[in-house]
N, C-alpha and C. Protein backbone atom coordinates (compact mmCIF):
# COMPACT_ATOMS: atom_id res chain seq x y z
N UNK A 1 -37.73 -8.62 -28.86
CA UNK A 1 -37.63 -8.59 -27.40
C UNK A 1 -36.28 -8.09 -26.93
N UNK A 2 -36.30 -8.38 -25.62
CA UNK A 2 -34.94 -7.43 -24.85
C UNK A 2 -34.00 -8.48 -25.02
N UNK A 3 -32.44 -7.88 -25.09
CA UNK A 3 -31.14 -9.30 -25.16
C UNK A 3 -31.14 -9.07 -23.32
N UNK A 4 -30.55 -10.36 -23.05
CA UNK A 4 -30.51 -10.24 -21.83
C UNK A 4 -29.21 -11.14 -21.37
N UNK A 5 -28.20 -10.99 -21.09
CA UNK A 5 -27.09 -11.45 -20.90
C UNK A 5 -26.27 -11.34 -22.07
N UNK A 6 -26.08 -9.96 -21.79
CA UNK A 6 -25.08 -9.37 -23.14
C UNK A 6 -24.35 -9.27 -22.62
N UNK A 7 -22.58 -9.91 -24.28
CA UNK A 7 -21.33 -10.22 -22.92
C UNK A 7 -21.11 -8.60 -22.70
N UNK A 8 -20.12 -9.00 -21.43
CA UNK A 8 -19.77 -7.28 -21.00
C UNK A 8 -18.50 -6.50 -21.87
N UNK A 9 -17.83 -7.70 -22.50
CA UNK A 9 -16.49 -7.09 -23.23
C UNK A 9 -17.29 -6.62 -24.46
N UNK A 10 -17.61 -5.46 -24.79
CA UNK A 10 -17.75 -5.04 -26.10
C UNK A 10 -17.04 -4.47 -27.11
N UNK A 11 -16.93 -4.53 -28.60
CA UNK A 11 -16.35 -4.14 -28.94
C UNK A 11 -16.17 -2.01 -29.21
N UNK A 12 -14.89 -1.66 -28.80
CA UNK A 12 -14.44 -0.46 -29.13
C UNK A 12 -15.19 0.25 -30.17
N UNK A 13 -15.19 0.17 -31.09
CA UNK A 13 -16.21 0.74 -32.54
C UNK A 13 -17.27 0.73 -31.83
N UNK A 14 -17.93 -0.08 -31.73
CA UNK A 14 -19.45 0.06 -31.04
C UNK A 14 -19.56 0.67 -29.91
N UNK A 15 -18.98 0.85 -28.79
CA UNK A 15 -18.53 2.11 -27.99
C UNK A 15 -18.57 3.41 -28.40
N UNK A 16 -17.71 3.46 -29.26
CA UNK A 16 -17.46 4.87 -30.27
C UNK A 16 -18.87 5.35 -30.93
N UNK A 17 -19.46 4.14 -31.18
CA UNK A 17 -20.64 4.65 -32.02
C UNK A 17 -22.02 4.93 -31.32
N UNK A 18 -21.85 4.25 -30.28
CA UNK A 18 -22.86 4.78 -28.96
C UNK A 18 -22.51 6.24 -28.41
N UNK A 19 -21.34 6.23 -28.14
CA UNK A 19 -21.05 7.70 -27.71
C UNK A 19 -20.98 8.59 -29.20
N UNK A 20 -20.76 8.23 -30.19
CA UNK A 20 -21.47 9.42 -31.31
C UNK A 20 -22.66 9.50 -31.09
N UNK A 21 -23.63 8.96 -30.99
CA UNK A 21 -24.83 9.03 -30.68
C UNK A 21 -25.50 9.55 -29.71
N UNK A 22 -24.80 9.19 -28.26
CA UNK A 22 -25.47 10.06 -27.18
C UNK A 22 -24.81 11.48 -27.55
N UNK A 23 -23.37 11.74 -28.10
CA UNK A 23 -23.28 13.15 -27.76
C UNK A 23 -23.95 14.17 -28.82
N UNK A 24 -24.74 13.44 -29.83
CA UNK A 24 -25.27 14.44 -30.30
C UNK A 24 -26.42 15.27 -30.00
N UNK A 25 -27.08 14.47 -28.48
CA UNK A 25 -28.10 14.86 -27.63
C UNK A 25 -29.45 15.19 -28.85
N UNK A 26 -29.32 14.47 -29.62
CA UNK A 26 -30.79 13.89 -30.28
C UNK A 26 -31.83 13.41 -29.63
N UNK A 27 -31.34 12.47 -28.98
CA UNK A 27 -31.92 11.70 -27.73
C UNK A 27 -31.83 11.60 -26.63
N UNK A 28 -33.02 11.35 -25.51
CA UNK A 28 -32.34 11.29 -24.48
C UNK A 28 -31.47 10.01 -23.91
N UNK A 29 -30.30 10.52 -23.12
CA UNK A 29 -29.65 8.94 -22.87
C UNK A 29 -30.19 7.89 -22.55
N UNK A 30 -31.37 8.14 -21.89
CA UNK A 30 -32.11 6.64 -21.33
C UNK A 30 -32.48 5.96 -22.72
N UNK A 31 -32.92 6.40 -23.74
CA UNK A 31 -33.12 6.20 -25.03
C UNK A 31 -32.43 5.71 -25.79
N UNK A 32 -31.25 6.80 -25.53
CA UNK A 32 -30.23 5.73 -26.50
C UNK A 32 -29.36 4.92 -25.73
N UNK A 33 -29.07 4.28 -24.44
CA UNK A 33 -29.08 3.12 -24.01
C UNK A 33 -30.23 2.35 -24.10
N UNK A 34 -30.99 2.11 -24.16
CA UNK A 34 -32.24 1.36 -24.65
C UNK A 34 -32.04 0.61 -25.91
N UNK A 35 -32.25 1.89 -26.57
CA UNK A 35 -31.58 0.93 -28.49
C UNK A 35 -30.47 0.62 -28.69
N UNK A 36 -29.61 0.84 -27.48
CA UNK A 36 -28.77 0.12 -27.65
C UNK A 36 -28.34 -1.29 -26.51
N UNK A 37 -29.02 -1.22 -26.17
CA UNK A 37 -29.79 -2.04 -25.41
C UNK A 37 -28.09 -2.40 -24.09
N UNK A 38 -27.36 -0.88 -23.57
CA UNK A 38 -27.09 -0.94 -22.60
C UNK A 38 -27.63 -0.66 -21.65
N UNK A 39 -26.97 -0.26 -20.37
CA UNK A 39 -27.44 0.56 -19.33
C UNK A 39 -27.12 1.95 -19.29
N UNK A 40 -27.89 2.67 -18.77
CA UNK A 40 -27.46 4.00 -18.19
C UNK A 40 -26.70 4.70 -17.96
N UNK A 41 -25.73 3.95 -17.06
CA UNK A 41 -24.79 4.06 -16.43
C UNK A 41 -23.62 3.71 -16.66
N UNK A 42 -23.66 2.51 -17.81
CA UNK A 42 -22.70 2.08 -18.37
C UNK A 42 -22.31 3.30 -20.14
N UNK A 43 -23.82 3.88 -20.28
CA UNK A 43 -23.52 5.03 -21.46
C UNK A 43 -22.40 6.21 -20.77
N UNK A 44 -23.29 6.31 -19.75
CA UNK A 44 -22.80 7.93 -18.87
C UNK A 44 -21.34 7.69 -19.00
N UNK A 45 -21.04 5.94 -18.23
CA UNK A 45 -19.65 6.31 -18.06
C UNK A 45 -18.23 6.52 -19.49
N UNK A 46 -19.71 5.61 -20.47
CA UNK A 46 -18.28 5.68 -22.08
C UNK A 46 -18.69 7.14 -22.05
N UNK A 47 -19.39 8.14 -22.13
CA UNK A 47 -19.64 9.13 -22.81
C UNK A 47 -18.62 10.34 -21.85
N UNK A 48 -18.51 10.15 -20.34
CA UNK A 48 -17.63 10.57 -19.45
C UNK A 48 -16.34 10.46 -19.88
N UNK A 49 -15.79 8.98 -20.30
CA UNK A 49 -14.30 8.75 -20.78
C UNK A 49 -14.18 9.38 -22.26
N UNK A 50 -15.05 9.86 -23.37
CA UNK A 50 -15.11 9.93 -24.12
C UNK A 50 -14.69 11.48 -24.20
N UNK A 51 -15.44 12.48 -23.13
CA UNK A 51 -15.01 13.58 -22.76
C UNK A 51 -13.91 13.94 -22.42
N UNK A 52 -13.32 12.99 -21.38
CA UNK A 52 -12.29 13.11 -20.82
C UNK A 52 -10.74 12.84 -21.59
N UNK A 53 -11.02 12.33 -22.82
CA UNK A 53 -9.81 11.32 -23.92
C UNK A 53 -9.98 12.65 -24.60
N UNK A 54 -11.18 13.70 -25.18
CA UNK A 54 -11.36 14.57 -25.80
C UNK A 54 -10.97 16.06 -25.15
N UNK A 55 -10.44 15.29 -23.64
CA UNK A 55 -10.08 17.22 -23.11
C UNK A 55 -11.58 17.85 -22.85
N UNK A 56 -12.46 17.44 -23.11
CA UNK A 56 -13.57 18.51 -22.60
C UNK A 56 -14.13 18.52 -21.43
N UNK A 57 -13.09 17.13 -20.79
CA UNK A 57 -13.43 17.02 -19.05
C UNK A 57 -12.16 16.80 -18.18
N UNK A 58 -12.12 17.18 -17.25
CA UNK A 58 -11.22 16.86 -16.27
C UNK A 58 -10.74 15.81 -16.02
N UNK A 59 -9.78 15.15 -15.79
CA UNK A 59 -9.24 13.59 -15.95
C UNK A 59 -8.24 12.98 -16.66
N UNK A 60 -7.50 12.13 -16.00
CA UNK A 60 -6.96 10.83 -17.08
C UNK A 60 -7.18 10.64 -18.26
N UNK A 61 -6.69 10.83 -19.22
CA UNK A 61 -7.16 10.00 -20.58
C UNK A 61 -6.30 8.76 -20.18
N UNK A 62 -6.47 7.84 -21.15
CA UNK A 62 -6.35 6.81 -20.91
C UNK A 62 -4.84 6.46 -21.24
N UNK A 63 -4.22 7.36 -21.88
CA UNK A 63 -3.01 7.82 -22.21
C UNK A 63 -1.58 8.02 -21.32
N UNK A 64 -2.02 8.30 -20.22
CA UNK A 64 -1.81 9.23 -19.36
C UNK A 64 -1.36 7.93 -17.85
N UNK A 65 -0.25 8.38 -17.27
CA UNK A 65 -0.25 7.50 -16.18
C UNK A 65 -1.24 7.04 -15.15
C-alpha cells in the first residue's frame, strides 16, 4: 500500500538518487515520484535544484550567496 505521512526531512543520497532517476527520462516523472512515493512537485523541484547546482539552469546553486 501507499506510505502516508512520510517525514519531510529526507535524506540527501536519496534525493540524489531520485534525481538520477528522473533525469534519465526512462520514466515519466509522475512515475517516478510514485515509486518513490513523493510528489510531483516536490521531484520537479529536487530535479530543478539539481540542474541548477549542475549549471544546466539558471540560478543560485546553493553555493552561492
Amino acid at each position: 500500500g501507499r506510505k502516508v505521512n512520510m517525514p519531510k526531512a529526507l535524506p540527501e543520497e536519496f534525493r540524489r538518487d531520485v534525481v538520477a532517476v528522473a533525469r534519465r527520462r526512462e520514466a515519466p516523472m509522475s512515475r517516478v515520484a510514485r515509486d518513490f512515493a513523493i510528489s510531483e512537485s516536490c521531484l520537479a523541484r529536487w530535479v530543478k535544484r539539481a540542474e541548477i547546482e549542475d549549471g544546466q539552469r539558471e540560478g543560485l546553486t546553493l553555493a552561492e550567496p
